[in-house]
C-alpha atoms as a PDB file:
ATOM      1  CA  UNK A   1     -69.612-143.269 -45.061  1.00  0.00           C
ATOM      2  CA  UNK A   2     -72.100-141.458 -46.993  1.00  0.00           C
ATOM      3  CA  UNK A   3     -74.419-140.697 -44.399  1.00  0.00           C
ATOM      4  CA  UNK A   4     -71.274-138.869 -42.607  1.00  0.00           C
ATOM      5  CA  UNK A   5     -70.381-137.013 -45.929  1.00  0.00           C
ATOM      6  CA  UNK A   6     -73.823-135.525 -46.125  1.00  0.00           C
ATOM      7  CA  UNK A   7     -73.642-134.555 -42.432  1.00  0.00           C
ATOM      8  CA  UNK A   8     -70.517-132.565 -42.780  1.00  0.00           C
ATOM      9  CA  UNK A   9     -71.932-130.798 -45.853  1.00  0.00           C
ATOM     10  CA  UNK A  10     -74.600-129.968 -43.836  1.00  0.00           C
ATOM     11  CA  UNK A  11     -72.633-128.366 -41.078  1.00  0.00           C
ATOM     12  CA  UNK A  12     -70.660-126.382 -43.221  1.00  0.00           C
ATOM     13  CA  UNK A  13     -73.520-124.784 -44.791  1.00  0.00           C
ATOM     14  CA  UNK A  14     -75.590-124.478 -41.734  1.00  0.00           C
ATOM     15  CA  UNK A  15     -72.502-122.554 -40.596  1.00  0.00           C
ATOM     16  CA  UNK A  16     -71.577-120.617 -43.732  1.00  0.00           C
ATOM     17  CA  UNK A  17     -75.530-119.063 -43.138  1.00  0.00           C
ATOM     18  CA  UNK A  18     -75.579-118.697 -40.067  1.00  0.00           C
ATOM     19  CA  UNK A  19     -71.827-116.327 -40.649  1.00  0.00           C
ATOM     20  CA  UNK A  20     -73.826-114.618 -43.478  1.00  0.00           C
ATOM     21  CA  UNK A  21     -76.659-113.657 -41.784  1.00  0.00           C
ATOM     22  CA  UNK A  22     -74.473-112.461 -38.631  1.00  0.00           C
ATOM     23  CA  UNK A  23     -72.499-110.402 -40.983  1.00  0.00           C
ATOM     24  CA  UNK A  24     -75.448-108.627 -42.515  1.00  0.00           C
ATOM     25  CA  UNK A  25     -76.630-108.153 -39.622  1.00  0.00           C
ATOM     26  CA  UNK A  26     -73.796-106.492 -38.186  1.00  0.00           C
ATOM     27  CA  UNK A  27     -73.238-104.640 -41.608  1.00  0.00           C
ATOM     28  CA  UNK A  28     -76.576-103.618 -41.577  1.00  0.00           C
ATOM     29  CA  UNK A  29     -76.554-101.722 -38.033  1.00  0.00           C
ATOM     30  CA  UNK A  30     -72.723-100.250 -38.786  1.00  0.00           C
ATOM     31  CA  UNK A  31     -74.559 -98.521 -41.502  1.00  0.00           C
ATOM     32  CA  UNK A  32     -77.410 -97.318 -39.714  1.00  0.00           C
ATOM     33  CA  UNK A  33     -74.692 -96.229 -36.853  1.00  0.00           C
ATOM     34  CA  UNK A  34     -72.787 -94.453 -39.457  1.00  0.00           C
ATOM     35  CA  UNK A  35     -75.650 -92.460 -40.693  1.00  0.00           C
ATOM     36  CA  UNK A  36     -76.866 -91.191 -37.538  1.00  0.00           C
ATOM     37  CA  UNK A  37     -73.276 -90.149 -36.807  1.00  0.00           C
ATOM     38  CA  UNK A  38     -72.805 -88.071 -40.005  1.00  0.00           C
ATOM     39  CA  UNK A  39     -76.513 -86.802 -39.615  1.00  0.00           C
ATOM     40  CA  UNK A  40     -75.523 -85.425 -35.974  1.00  0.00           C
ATOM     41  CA  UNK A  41     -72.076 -84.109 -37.533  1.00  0.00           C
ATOM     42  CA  UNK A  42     -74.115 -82.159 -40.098  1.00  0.00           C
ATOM     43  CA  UNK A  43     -76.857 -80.931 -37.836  1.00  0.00           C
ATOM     44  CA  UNK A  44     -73.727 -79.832 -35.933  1.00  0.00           C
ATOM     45  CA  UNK A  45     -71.694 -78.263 -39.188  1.00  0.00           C
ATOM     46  CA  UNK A  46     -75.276 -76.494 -39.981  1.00  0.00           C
ATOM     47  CA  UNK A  47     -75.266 -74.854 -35.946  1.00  0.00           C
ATOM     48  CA  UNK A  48     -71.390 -73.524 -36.221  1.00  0.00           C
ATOM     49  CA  UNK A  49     -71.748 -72.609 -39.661  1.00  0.00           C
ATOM     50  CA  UNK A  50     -74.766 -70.302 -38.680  1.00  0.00           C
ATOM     51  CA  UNK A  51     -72.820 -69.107 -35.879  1.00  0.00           C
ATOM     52  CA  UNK A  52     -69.836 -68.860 -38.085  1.00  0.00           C
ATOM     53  CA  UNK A  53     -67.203 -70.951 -36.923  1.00  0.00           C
ATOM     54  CA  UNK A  54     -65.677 -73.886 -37.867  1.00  0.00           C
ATOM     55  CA  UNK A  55     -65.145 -77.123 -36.726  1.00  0.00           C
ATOM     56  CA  UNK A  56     -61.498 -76.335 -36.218  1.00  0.00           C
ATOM     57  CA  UNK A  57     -62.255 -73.370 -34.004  1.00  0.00           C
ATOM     58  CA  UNK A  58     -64.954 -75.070 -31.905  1.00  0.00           C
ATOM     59  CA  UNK A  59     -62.427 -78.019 -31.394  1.00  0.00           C
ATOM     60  CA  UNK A  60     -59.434 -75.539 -30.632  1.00  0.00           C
ATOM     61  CA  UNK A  61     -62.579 -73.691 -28.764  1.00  0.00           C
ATOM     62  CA  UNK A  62     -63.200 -76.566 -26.621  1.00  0.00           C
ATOM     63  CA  UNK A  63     -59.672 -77.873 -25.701  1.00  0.00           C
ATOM     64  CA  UNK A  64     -58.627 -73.862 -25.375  1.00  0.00           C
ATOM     65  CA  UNK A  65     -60.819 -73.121 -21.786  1.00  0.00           C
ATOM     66  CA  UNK A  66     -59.071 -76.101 -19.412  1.00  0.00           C
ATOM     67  CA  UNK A  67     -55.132 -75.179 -20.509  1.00  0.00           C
ATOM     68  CA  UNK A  68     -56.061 -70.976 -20.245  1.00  0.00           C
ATOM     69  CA  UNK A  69     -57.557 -71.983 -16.778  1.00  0.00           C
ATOM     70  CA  UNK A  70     -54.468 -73.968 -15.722  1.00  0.00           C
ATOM     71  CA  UNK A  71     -52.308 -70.874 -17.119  1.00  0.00           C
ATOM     72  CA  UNK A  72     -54.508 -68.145 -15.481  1.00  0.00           C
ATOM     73  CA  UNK A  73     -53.934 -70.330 -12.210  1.00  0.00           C
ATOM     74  CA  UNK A  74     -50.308 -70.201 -12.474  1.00  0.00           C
ATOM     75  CA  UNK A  75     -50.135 -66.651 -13.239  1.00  0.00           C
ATOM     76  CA  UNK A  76     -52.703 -65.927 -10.466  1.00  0.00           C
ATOM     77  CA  UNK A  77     -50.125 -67.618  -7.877  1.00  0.00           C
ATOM     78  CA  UNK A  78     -47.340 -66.100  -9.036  1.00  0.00           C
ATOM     79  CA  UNK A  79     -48.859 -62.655  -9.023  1.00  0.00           C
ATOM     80  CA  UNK A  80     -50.366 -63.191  -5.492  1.00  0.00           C
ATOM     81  CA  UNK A  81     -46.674 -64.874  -4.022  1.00  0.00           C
ATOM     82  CA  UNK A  82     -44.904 -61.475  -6.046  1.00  0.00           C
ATOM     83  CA  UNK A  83     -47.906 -59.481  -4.021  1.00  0.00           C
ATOM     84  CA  UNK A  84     -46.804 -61.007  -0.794  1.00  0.00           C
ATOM     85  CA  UNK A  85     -43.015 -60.473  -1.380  1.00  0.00           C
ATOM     86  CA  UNK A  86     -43.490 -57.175  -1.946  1.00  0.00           C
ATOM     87  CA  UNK A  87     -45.977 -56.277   0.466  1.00  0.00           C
ATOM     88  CA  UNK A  88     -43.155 -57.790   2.952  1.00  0.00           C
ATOM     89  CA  UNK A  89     -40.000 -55.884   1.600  1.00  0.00           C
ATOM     90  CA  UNK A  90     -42.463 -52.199   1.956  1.00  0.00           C
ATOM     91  CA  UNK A  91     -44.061 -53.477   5.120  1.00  0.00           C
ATOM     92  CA  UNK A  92     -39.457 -54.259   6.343  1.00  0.00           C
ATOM     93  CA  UNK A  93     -38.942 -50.936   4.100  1.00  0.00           C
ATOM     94  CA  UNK A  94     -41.349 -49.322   6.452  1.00  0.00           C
ATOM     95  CA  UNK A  95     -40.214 -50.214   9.381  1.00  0.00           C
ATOM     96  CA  UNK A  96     -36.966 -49.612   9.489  1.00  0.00           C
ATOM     97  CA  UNK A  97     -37.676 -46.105   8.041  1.00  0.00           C
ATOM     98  CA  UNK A  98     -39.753 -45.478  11.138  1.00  0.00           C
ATOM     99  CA  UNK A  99     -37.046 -47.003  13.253  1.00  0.00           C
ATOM    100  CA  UNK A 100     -34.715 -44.476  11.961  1.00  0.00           C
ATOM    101  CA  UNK A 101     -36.760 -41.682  12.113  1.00  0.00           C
ATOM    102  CA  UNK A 102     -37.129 -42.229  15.514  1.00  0.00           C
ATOM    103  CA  UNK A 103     -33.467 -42.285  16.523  1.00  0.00           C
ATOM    104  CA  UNK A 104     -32.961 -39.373  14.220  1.00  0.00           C
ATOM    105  CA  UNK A 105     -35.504 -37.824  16.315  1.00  0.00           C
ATOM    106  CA  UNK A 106     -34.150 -38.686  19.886  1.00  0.00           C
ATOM    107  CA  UNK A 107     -30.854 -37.528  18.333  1.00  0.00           C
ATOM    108  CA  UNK A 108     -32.028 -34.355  17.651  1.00  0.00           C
ATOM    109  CA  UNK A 109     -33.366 -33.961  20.708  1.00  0.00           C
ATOM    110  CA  UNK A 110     -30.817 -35.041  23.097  1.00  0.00           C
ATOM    111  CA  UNK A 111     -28.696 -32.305  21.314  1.00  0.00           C
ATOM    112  CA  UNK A 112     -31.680 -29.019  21.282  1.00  0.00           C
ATOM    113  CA  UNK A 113     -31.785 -30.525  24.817  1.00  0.00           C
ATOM    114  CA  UNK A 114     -27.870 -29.402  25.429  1.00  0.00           C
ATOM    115  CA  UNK A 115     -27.581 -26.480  23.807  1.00  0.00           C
ATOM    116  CA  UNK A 116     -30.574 -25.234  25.562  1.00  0.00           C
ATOM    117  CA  UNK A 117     -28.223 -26.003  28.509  1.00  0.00           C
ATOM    118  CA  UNK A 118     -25.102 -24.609  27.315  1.00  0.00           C
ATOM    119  CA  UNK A 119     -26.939 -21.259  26.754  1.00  0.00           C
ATOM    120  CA  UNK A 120     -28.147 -21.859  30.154  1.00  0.00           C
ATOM    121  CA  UNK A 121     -24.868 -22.081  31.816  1.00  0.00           C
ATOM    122  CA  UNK A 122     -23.582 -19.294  29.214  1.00  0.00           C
ATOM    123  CA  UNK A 123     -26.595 -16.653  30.482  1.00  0.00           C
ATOM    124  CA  UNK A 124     -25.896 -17.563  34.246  1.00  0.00           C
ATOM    125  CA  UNK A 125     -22.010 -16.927  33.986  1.00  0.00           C
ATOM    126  CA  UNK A 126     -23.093 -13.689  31.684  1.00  0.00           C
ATOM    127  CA  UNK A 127     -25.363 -12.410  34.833  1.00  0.00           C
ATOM    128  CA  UNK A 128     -22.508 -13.327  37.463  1.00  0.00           C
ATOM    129  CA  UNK A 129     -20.161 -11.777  35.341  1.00  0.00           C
ATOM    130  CA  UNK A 130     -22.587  -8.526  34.864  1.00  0.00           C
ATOM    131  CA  UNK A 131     -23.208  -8.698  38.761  1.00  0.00           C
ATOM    132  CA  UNK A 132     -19.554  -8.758  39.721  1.00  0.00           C
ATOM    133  CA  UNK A 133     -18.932  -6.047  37.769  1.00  0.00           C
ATOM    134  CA  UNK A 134     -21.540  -4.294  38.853  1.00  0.00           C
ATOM    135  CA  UNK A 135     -20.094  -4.951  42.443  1.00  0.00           C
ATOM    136  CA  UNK A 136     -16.790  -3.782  41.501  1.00  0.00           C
ATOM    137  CA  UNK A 137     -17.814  -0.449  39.913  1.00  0.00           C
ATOM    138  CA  UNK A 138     -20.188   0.494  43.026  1.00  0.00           C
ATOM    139  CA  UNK A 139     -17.154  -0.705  45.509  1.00  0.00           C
ATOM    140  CA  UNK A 140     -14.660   1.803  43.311  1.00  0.00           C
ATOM    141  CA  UNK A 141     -17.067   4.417  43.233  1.00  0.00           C
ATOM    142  CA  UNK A 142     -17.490   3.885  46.971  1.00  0.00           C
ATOM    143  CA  UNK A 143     -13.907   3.956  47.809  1.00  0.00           C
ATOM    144  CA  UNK A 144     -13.503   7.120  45.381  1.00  0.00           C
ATOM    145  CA  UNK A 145     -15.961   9.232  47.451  1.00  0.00           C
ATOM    146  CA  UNK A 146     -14.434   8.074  50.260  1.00  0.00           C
ATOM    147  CA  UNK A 147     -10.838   8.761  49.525  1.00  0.00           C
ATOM    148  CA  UNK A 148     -12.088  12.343  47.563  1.00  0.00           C
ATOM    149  CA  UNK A 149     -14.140  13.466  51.050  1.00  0.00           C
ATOM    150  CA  UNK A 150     -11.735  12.181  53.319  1.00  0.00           C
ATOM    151  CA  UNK A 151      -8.249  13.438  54.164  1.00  0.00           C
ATOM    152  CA  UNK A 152      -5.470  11.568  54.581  1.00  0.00           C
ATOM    153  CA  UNK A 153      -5.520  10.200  57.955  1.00  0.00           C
ATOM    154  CA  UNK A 154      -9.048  10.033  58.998  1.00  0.00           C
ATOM    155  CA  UNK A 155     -10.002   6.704  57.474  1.00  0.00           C
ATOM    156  CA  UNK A 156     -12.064   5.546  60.702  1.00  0.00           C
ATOM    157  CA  UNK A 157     -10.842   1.984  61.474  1.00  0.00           C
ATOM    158  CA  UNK A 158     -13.814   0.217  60.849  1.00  0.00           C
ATOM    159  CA  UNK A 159     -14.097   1.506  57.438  1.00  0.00           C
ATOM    160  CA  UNK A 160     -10.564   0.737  56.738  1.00  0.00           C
ATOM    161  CA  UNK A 161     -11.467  -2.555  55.465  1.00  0.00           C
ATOM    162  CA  UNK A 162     -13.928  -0.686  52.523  1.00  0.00           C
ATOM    163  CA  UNK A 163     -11.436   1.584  51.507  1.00  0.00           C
ATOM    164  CA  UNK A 164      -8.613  -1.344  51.290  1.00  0.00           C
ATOM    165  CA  UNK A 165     -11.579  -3.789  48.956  1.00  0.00           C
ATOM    166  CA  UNK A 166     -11.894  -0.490  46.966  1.00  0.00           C
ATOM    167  CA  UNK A 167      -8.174  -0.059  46.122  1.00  0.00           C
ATOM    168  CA  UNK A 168      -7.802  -3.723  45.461  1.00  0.00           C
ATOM    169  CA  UNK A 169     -10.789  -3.236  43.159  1.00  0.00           C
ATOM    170  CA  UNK A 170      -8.725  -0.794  41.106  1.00  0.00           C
ATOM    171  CA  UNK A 171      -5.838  -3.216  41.080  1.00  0.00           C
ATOM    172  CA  UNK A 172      -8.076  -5.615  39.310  1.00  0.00           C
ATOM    173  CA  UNK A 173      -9.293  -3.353  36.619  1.00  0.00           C
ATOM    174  CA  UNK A 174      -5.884  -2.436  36.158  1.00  0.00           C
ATOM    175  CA  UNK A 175      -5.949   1.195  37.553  1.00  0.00           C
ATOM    176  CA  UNK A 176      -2.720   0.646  38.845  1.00  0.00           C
ATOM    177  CA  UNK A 177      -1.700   4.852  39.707  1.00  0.00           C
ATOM    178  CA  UNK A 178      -5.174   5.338  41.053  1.00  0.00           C
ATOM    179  CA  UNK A 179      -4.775   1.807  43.260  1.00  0.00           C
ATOM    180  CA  UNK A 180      -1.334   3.151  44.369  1.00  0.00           C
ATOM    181  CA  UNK A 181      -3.101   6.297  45.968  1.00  0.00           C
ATOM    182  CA  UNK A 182      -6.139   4.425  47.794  1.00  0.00           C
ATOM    183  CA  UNK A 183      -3.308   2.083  49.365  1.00  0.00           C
ATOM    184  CA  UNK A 184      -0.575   4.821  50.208  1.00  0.00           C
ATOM    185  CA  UNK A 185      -3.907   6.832  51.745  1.00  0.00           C
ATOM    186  CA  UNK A 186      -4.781   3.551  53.875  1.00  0.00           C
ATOM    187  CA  UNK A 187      -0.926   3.491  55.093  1.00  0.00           C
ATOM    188  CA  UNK A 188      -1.158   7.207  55.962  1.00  0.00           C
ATOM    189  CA  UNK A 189      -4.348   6.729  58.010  1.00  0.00           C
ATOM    190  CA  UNK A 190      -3.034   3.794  60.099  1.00  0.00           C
ATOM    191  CA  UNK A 191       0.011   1.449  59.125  1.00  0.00           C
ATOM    192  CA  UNK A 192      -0.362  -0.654  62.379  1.00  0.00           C
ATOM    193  CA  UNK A 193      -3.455  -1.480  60.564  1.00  0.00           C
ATOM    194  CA  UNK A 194      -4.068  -5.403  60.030  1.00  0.00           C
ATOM    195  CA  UNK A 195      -4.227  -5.003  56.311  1.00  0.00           C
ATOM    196  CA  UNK A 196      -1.502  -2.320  56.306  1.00  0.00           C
ATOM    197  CA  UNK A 197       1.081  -4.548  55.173  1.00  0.00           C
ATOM    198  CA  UNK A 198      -1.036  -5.814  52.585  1.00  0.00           C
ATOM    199  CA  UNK A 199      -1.698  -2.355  51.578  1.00  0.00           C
ATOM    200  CA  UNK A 200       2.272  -1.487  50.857  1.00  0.00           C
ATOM    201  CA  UNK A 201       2.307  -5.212  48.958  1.00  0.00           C
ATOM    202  CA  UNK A 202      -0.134  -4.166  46.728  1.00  0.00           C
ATOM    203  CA  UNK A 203       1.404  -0.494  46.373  1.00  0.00           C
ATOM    204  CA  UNK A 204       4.674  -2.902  44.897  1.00  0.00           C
ATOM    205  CA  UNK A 205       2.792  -4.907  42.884  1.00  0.00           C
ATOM    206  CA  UNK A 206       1.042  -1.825  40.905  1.00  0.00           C
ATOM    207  CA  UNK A 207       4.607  -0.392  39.971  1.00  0.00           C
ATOM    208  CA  UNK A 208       5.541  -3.980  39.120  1.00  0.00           C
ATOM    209  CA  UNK A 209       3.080  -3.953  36.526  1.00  0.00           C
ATOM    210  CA  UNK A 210       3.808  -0.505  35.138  1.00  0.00           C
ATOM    211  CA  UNK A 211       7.368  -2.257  35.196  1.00  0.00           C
ATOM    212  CA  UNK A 212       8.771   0.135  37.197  1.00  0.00           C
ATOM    213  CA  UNK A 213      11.217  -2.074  38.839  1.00  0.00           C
ATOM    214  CA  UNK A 214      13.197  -0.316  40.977  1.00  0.00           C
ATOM    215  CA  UNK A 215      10.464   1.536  42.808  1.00  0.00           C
ATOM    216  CA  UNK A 216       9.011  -2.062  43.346  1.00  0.00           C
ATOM    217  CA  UNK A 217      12.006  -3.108  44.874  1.00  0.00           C
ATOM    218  CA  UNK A 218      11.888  -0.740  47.283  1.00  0.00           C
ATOM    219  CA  UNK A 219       8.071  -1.649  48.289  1.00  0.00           C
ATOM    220  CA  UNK A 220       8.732  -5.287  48.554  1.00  0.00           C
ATOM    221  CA  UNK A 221      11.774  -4.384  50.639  1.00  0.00           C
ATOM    222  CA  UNK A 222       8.865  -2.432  53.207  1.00  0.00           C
ATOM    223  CA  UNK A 223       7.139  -5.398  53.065  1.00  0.00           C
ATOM    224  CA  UNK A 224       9.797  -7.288  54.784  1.00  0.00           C
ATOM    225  CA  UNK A 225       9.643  -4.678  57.688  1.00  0.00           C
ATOM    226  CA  UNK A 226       6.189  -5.648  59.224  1.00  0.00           C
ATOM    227  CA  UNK A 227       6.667  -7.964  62.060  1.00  0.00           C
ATOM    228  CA  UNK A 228       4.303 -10.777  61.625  1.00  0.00           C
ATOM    229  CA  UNK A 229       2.961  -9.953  58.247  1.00  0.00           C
ATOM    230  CA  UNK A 230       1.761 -12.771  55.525  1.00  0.00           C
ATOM    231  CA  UNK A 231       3.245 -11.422  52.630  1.00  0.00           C
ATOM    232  CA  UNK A 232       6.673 -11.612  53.344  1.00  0.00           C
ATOM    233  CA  UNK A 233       7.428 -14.501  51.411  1.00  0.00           C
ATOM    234  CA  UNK A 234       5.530 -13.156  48.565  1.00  0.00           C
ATOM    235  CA  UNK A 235       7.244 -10.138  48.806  1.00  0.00           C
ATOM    236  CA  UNK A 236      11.086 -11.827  48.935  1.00  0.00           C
ATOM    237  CA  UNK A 237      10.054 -13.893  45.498  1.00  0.00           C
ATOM    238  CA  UNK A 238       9.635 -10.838  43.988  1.00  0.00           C
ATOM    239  CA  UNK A 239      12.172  -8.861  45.269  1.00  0.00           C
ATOM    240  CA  UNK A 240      14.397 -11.785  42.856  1.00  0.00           C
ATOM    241  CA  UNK A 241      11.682 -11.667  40.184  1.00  0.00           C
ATOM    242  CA  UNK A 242      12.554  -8.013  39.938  1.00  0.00           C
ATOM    243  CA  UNK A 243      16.386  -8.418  39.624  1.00  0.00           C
ATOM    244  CA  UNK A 244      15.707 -10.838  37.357  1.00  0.00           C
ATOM    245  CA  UNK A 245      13.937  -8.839  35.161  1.00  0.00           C
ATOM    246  CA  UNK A 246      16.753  -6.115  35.523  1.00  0.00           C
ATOM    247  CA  UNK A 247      18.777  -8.639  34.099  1.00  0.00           C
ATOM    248  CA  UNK A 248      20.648  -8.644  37.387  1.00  0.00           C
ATOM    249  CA  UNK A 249      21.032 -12.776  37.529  1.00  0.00           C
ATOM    250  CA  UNK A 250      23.541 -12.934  40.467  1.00  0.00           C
ATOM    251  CA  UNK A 251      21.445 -10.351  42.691  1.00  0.00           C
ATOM    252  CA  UNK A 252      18.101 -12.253  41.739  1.00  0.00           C
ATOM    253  CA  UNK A 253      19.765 -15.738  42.787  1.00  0.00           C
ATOM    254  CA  UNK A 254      20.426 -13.751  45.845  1.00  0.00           C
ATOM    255  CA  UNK A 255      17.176 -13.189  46.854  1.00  0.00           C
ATOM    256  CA  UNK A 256      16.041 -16.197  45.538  1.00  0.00           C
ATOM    257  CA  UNK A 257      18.317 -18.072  47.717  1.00  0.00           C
ATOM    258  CA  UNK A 258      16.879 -16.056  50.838  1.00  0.00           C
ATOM    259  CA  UNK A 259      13.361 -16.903  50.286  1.00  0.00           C
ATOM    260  CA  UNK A 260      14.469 -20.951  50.029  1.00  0.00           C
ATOM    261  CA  UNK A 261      16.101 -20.284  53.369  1.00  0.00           C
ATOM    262  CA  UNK A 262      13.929 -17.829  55.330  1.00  0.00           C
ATOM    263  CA  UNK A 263      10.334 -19.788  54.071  1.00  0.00           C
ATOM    264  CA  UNK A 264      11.370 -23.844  52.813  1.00  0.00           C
ATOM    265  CA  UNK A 265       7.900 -24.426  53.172  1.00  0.00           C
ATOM    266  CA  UNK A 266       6.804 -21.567  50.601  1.00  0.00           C
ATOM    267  CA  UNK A 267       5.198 -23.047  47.209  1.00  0.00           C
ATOM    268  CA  UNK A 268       6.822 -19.951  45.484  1.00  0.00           C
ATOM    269  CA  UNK A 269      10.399 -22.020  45.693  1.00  0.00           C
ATOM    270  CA  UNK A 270       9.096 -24.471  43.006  1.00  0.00           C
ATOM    271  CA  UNK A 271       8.785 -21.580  40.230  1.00  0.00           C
ATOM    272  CA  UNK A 272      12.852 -20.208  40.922  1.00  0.00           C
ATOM    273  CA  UNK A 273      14.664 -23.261  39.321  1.00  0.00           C
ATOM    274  CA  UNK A 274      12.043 -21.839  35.872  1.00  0.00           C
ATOM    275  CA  UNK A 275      12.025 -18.632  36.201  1.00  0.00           C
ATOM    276  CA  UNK A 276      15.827 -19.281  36.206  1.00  0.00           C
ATOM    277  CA  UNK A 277      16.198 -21.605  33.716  1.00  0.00           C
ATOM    278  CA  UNK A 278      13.894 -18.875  31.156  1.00  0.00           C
ATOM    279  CA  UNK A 279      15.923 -15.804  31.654  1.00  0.00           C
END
């Protein structure tokens, strides 16, 4: 009983030292850890205090670089994918200015392009215009020479043609009095003449437009005495169209109802029923 009492004191004080020791130990190098740790912290203080910063500003310094590069990342894509987008709305921008500019273009073209036509087509009818003219004049010069040097009578049959174009000439140009003297000469030289009748036609239409009616009446009614000519039907219209004019209704349906009868098949029967209805 002893012997075990002694045992257990020895146990607990074998343990108890062995604890000590351990501790000191263990004290011992915490403290020598400890003061290499604040020597390296001061040799460290002395460095940023000759380069004059803190320790605050070296920490902040240190934790600053990795959180700007993540920012300067981000704003790096965003500038680039802003680059892109616009590059692709001036590169669409572009495009479809050129596009338009080329239709404007062809637009403009196509149009120079016609009105270099239409002043085509304008100078060509100008020079047939100027040509006929020209034609006319030299015919009614012609037939005034002719009709000046030559006596009434003695138009040679083969020119009688000539003389008749000239006279028809001044018809056109409205020289009605000097038309009615080529055409009365032509009837003088020959009225068995083919174109004779046409001659004394024309002779009633120049003193239908000086509205001298009732001399044209008396032409037309010639007219009607050439066997076989082609104007009689033109002539019977406006033997009515003069009547009408003379405000002579009953006389003009007259002769209006003679040309239905004597030529049906005349296209001058489809303006009575209007010149009737009008005056």
């Amino acid at each position: 009983m002893q012997r075990n009492s002694l045992f257990i004191i020895f146990l607990v004080f074998t343990l108890s030292s062995f604890f000590f020791i351990n501790c000191a130990g263990t004290k011992k190098n915490d403290d020598a850890l400890t003061e290499k740790q604040d020597s390296e912290k001061k040799d460290l203080d002395d460095i940023e205090a000759l380069l004059g910063i803190s320790s605050e500003e070296s920490s902040q310094t240190k934790q600053a670089p990795a959180q700007d590069k993540g920012e300067k990342l981000e704003l790096l894509e965003t500038d680039e994918m802003a680059s892109q987008n616009n590059n692709s709305m001036a590169a669409a921008a572009a495009q479809q200015e050129n596009q338009d500019a080329a239709k404007y273009e062809k637009e403009i073209s196509d149009l120079k392009n016609q009105v270099r036509q239409k002043d085509q087509t304008i100078t060509n009818l100008e020079s047939q215009v100027a040509l006929k003219e020209t034609e006319i004049q030299d015919l009614e010069n012609k037939t005034k020479n002719r009709t000046a040097s030559t006596p009434a009578g003695s138009i040679a049959m083969e020119d009688y043609k000539d003389y008749y174009n000239g006279a028809r000439a001044s018809f056109e140009a409205r020289n009605y009095q000097e038309a009615i003297g080529q055409f009365e000469a032509l009837l003088a030289s020959s009225s068995t003449h083919s174109l004779a009748d046409n001659a004394q036609y024309w002779i009633g239409e120049c003193h239908f437009a000086l509205r001298q009616y009732d001399a044209a009446i008396i032409d037309f009614e010639k007219v009607l005495t050439f066997p076989n000519s082609n104007k009689k039907a033109d002539a019977q219209f406006k033997l009515g169209f003069c009547y009408l004019l003379k405000k002579e209704k009953s006389k003009a349906i007259e002769e209006f109802e003679r040309l239905k009868a004597d030529y049906p098949k005349s296209k001058l029967n489809s303006r009575v029923d209007g010149l009737l209805a009008k005056y």
